[in-house]
Protein backbone atom coordinates (compact mmCIF):
# COMPACT_ATOMS: atom_id res chain seq x y z
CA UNK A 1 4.03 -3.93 14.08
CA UNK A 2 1.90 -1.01 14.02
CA UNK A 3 -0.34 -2.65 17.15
CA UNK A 4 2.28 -1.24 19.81
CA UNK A 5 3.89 1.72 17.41
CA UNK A 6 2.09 4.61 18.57
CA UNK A 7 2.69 3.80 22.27
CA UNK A 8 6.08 2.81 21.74
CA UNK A 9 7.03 5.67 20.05
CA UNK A 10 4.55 8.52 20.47
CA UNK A 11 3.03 9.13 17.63
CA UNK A 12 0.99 6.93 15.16
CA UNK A 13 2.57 4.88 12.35
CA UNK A 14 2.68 5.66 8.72
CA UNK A 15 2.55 3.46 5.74
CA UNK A 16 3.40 0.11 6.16
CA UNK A 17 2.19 -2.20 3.44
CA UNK A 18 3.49 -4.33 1.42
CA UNK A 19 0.61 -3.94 -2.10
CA UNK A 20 -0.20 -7.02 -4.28
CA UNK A 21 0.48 -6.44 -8.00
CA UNK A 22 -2.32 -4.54 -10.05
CA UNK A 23 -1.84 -4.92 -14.06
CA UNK A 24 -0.30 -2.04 -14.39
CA UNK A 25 2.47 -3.26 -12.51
CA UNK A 26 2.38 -6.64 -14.02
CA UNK A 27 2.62 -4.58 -17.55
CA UNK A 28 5.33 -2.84 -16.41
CA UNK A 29 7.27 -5.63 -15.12
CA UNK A 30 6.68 -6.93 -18.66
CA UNK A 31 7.93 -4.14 -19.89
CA UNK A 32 11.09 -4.09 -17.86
CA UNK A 33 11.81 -7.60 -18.72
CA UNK A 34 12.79 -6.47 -22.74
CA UNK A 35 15.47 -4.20 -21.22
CA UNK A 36 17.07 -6.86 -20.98
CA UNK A 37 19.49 -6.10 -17.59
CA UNK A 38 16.87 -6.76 -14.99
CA UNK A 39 17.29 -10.67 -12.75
CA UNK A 40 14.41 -12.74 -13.65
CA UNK A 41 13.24 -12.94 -9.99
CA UNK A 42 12.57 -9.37 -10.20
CA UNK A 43 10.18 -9.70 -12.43
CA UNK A 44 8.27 -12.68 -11.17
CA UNK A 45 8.14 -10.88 -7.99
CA UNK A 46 6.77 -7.97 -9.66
CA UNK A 47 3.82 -10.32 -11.32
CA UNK A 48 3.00 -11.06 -7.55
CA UNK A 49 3.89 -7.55 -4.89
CA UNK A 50 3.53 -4.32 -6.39
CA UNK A 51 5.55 -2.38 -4.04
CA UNK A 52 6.60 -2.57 -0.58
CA UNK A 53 6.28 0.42 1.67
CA UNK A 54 7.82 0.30 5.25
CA UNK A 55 8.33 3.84 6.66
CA UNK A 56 8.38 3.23 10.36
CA UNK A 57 10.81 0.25 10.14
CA UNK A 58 13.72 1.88 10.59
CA UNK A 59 14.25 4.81 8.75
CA UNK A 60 12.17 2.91 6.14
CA UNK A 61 12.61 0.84 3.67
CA UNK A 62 10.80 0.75 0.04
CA UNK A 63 11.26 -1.37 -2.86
CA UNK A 64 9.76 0.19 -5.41
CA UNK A 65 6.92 -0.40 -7.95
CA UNK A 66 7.65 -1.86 -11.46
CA UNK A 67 6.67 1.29 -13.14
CA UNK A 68 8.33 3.60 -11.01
CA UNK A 69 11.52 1.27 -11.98
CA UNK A 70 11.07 1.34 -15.27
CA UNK A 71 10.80 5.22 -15.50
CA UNK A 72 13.96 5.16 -13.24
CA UNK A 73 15.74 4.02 -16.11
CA UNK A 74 13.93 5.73 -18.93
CA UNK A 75 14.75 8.52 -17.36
CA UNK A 76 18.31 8.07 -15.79
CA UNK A 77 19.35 5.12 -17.58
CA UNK A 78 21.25 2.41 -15.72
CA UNK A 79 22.89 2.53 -12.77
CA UNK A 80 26.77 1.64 -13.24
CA UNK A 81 27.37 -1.69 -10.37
CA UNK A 82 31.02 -2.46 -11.53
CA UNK A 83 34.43 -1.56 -13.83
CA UNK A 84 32.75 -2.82 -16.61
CA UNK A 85 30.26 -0.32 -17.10
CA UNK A 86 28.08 -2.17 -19.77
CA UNK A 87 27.25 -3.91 -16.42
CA UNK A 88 24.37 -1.40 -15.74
CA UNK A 89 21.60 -2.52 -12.86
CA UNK A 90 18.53 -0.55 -11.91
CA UNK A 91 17.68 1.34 -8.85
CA UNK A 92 14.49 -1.06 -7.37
CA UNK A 93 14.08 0.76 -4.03
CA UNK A 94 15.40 3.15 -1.12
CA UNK A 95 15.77 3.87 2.13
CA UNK A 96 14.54 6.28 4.23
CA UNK A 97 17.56 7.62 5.08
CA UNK A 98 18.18 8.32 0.84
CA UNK A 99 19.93 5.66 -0.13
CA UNK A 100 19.20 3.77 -2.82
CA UNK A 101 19.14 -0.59 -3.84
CA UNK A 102 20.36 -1.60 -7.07
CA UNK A 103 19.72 -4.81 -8.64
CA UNK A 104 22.24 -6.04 -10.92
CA UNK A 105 21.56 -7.73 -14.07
CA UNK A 106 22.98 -11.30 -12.66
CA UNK A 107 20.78 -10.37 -9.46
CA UNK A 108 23.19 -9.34 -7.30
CA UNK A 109 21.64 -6.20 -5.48
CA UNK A 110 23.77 -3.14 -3.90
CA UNK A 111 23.27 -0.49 -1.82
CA UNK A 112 24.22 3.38 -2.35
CA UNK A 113 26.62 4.79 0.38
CA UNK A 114 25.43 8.09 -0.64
CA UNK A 115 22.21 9.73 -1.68
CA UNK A 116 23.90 10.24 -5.16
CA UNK A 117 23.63 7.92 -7.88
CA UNK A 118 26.71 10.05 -9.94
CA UNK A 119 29.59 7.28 -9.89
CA UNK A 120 28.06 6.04 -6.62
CA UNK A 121 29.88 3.79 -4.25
CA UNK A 122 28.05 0.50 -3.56
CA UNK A 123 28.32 -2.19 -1.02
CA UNK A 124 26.95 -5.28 -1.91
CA UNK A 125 23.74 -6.16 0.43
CA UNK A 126 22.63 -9.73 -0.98
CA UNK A 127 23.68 -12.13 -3.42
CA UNK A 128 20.12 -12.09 -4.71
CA UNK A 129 16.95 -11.34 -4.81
CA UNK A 130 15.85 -13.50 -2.21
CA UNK A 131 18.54 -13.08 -0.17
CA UNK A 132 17.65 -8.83 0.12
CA UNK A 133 14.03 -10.46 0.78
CA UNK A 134 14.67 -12.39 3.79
CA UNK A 135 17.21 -9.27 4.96
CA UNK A 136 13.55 -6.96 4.42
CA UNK A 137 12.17 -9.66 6.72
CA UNK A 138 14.79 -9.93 9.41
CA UNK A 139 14.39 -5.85 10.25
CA UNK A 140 10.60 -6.00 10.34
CA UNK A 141 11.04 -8.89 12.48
CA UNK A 142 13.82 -7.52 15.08
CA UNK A 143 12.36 -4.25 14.80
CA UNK A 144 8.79 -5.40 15.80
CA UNK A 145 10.18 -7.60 18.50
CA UNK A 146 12.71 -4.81 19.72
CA UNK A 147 11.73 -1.14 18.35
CA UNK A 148 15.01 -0.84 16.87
CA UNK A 149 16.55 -0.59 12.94
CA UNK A 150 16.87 -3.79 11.21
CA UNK A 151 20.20 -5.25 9.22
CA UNK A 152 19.57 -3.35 6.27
């Protein structure tokens, strides 16, 4: 991707990584996993990547590290993902346009339609984990091969 980016778009890329886990990560993934509301893939992914950081694809896309997660929630608590509002999931990444991807505690992960996470309005994006993964994948692919925003 970042090969052709400068002379495709004018100016040289940014950060585009995606970081292997460190233990601090792993020990906050750990740590996260006794909150009890975060999918199990979430974590094992965390034990592997800690953080994904894609600013040129798009208008970016970032799924964020374990610890920044977990203070996320310390901070903010849980994100409300349905009536039932014991259903709380936790904000695992963004956008670069502001918007923010919520993980559900059965996996299911949301977007934001705003920038606000005060009684925000989701769509869901993927059934699971996985699922968001291989949508991450298709817009690095069609944007590499085409210059142009992904599906996400």
């Amino acid at each position: 991707m970042q090969d052709e980016f400068e002379r495709r778009h004018g100016f040289p890329p940014g950060a585009n990584e995606v970081r292997l886990a460190d233990h601090a990560d792993q020990a906050a993934a750990r740590t996260l996993a006794q909150v009890g509301i975060v999918p199990a893939d979430l974590v094992t992914l965390y034990d592997s990547i800690g953080d994904v950081t894609w600013a040129d694809v798009g208008n970016g896309y970032f799924v964020d590290p374990a610890g920044d997660v977990l203070l996320q929630f310390k901070e903010y608590g849980a994100v409300v993902v349905g009536a039932d509002e014991r259903a709380g999931g936790l904000v695992i990444g963004s956008s670069g346009g502001g918007l923010s991807y919520v993980a559900s505690p059965g996996g299911v992960i949301y977007r934001t339609r705003t920038a606000s996470l005060d009684e925000p309005d989701l769509d869901r994006v993927a059934d699971d984990l996985r699922q968001f993964l291989e949508l991450l994948e298709r817009s690095l692919t069609w944007f590499v091969a085409n210059g142009e925003p992904g599906c996400l």
